[in-house]
Structures are given as C-alpha cells and as structure tokens.
Protein backbone atom coordinates (compact mmCIF):
# COMPACT_ATOMS: atom_id res chain seq x y z
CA UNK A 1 16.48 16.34 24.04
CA UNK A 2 15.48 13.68 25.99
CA UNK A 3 16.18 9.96 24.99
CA UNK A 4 12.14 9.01 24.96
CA UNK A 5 12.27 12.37 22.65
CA UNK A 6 13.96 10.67 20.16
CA UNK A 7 11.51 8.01 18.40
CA UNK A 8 12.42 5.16 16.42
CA UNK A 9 11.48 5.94 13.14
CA UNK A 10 11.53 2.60 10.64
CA UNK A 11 13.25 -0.76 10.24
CA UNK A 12 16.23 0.15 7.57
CA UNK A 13 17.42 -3.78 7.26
CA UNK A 14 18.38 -7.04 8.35
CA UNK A 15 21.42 -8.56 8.47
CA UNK A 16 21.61 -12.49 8.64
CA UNK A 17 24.89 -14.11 8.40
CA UNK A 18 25.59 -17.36 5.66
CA UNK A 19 27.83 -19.95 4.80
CA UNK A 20 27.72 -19.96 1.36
CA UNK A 21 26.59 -16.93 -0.54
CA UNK A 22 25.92 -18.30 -3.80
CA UNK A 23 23.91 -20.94 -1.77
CA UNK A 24 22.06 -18.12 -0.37
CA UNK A 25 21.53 -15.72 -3.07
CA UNK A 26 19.74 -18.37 -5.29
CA UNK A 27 17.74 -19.37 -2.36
CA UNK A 28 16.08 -15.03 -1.73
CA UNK A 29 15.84 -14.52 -5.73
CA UNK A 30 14.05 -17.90 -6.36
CA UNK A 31 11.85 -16.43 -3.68
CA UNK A 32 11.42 -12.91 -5.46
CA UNK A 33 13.78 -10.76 -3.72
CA UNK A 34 15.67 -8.19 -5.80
CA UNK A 35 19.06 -7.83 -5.50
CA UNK A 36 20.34 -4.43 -4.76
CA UNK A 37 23.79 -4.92 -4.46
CA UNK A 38 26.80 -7.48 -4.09
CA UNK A 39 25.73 -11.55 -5.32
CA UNK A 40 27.10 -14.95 -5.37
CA UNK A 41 30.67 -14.37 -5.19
CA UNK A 42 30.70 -11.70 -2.42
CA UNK A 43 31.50 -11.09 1.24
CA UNK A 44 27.86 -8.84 1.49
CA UNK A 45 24.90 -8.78 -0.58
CA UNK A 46 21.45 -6.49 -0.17
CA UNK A 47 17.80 -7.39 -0.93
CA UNK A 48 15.14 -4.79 -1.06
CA UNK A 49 12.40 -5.98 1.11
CA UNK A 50 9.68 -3.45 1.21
CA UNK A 51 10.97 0.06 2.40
CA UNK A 52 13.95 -1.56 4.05
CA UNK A 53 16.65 -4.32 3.29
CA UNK A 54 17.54 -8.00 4.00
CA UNK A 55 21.54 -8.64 3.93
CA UNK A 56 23.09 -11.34 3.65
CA UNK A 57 26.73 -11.39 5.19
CA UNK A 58 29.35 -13.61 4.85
CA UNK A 59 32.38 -13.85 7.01
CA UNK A 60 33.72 -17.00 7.64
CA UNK A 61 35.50 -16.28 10.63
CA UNK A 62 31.65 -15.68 12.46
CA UNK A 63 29.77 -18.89 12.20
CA UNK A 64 25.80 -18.56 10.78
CA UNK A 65 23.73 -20.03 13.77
CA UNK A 66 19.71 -19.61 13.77
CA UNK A 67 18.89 -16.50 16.29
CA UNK A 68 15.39 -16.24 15.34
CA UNK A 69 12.49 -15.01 12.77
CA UNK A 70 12.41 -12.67 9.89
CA UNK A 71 8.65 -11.91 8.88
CA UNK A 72 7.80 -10.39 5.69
CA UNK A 73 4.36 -9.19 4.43
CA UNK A 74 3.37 -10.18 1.20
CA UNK A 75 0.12 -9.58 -0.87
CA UNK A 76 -0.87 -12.52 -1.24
CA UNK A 77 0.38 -15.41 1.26
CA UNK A 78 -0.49 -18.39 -0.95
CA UNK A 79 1.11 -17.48 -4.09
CA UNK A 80 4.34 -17.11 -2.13
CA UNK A 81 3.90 -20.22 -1.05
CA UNK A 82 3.15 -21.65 -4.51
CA UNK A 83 6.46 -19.90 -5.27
CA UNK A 84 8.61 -20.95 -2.72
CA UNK A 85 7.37 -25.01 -3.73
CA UNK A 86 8.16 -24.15 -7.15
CA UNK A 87 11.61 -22.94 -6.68
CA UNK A 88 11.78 -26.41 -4.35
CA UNK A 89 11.93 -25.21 -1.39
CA UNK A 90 9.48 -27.27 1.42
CA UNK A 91 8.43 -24.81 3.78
CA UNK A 92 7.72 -25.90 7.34
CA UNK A 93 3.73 -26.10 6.94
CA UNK A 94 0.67 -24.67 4.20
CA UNK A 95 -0.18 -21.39 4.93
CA UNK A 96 -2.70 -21.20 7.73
CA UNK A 97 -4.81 -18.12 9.32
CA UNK A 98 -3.41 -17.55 12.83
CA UNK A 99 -5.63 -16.29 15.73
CA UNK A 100 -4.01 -13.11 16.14
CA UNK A 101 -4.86 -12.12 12.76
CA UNK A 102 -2.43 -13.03 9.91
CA UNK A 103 -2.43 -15.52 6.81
CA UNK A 104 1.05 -17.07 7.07
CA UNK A 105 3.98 -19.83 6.69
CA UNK A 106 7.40 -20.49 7.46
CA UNK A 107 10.35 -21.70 5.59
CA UNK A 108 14.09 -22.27 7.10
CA UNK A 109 16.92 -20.51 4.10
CA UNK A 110 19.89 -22.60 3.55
CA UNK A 111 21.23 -21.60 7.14
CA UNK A 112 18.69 -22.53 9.17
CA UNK A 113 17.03 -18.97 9.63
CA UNK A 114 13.53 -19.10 9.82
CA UNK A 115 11.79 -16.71 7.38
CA UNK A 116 7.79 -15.99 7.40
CA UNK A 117 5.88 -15.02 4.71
CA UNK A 118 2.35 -13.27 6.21
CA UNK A 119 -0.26 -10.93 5.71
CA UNK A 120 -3.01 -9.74 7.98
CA UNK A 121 -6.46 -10.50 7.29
C-alpha cells in the first residue's frame, strides 16, 4: 500500500507541556474540561476534548515554552467566554466574528499556550 493510501483518519490528542500541574489542572476544569485521567499531583493528566484529548505533561527536565495554538469548538462562543471571566481568567480580547467564518477568542493557560475557543457561523 502506498503511503498517500494510507489517510489520516482523526486528531486523537494534544499534548502541551506545564510547569505546575496543579496550576494547570484548575486552570482546563474551571474552563469545563473533564478530567479523564491523572490531576494535580501528577507527572500526566488527560482532558476529553470532543472525540479526542488535551494532555497536559509535566516533566521538569523539558521546559514549557509557547509553540503555538490549540483551537477548540464550542457551542456557544460567548458563554465560554462568560465562563472563562468567571473562573478569572482575562482572555486576550471579547469574542469577535472573524472573516473567514468563525465566532471566536483567545486566552493564554498558565504557560503561556494560547488556547481558542470558536465556532463557525
């Protein structure tokens, strides 16, 4: 079978790395993420996000540096927003209708990951 043969068939997960897992767990369950395994006091812990996962690693001899954007889809843009202000968090701007066709905002977790919260319209 040919490589092009062989198609990519889903997203299973994410991994971002942190520097404090307790720090980060609070931060992804104030947002609504479920926890699916691990928490505050391990090495790795797993979020379901949609059909796939967000993970959050923790290994301090790899430092957590920002490498670029996680975008999830939500149902409704500006209640995650409302959520994210509630829990304290001060996301980067109000959510905004972009020209190529999403509602949508960012917000930077506690290690400076950028994390998007959109929907298309």
């Amino acid at each position: 079978m040919a490589e092009a043969d062989i198609p990519i068939t889903a997203l299973s997960a994410v991994t971002v790395g942190v520097s404090s897992m307790a720090r980060s767990v609070a931060f992804y369950r104030g947002l609504g993420f479920v926890m699916r395994y691990g928490g505050e006091t391990e090495s790795f812990t797993s979020f379901h996000a949609g059909a796939g996962y967000l993970n959050l690693a923790h290994y301090p001899e790899r430092s957590a540096h920002w490498w670029g954007r996680i975008i999830f889809y939500v149902d409704d843009v500006d209640r995650q927003y409302r959520r994210a202000l509630d829990q304290g968090i001060d996301p980067e701007f109000p959510p905004e209708d972009a020209p190529w066709g999403e509602r949508y905002f960012h917000i930077i977790d506690p290690d400076g990951h950028e994390i998007s919260f959109a929907k298309p319209l």
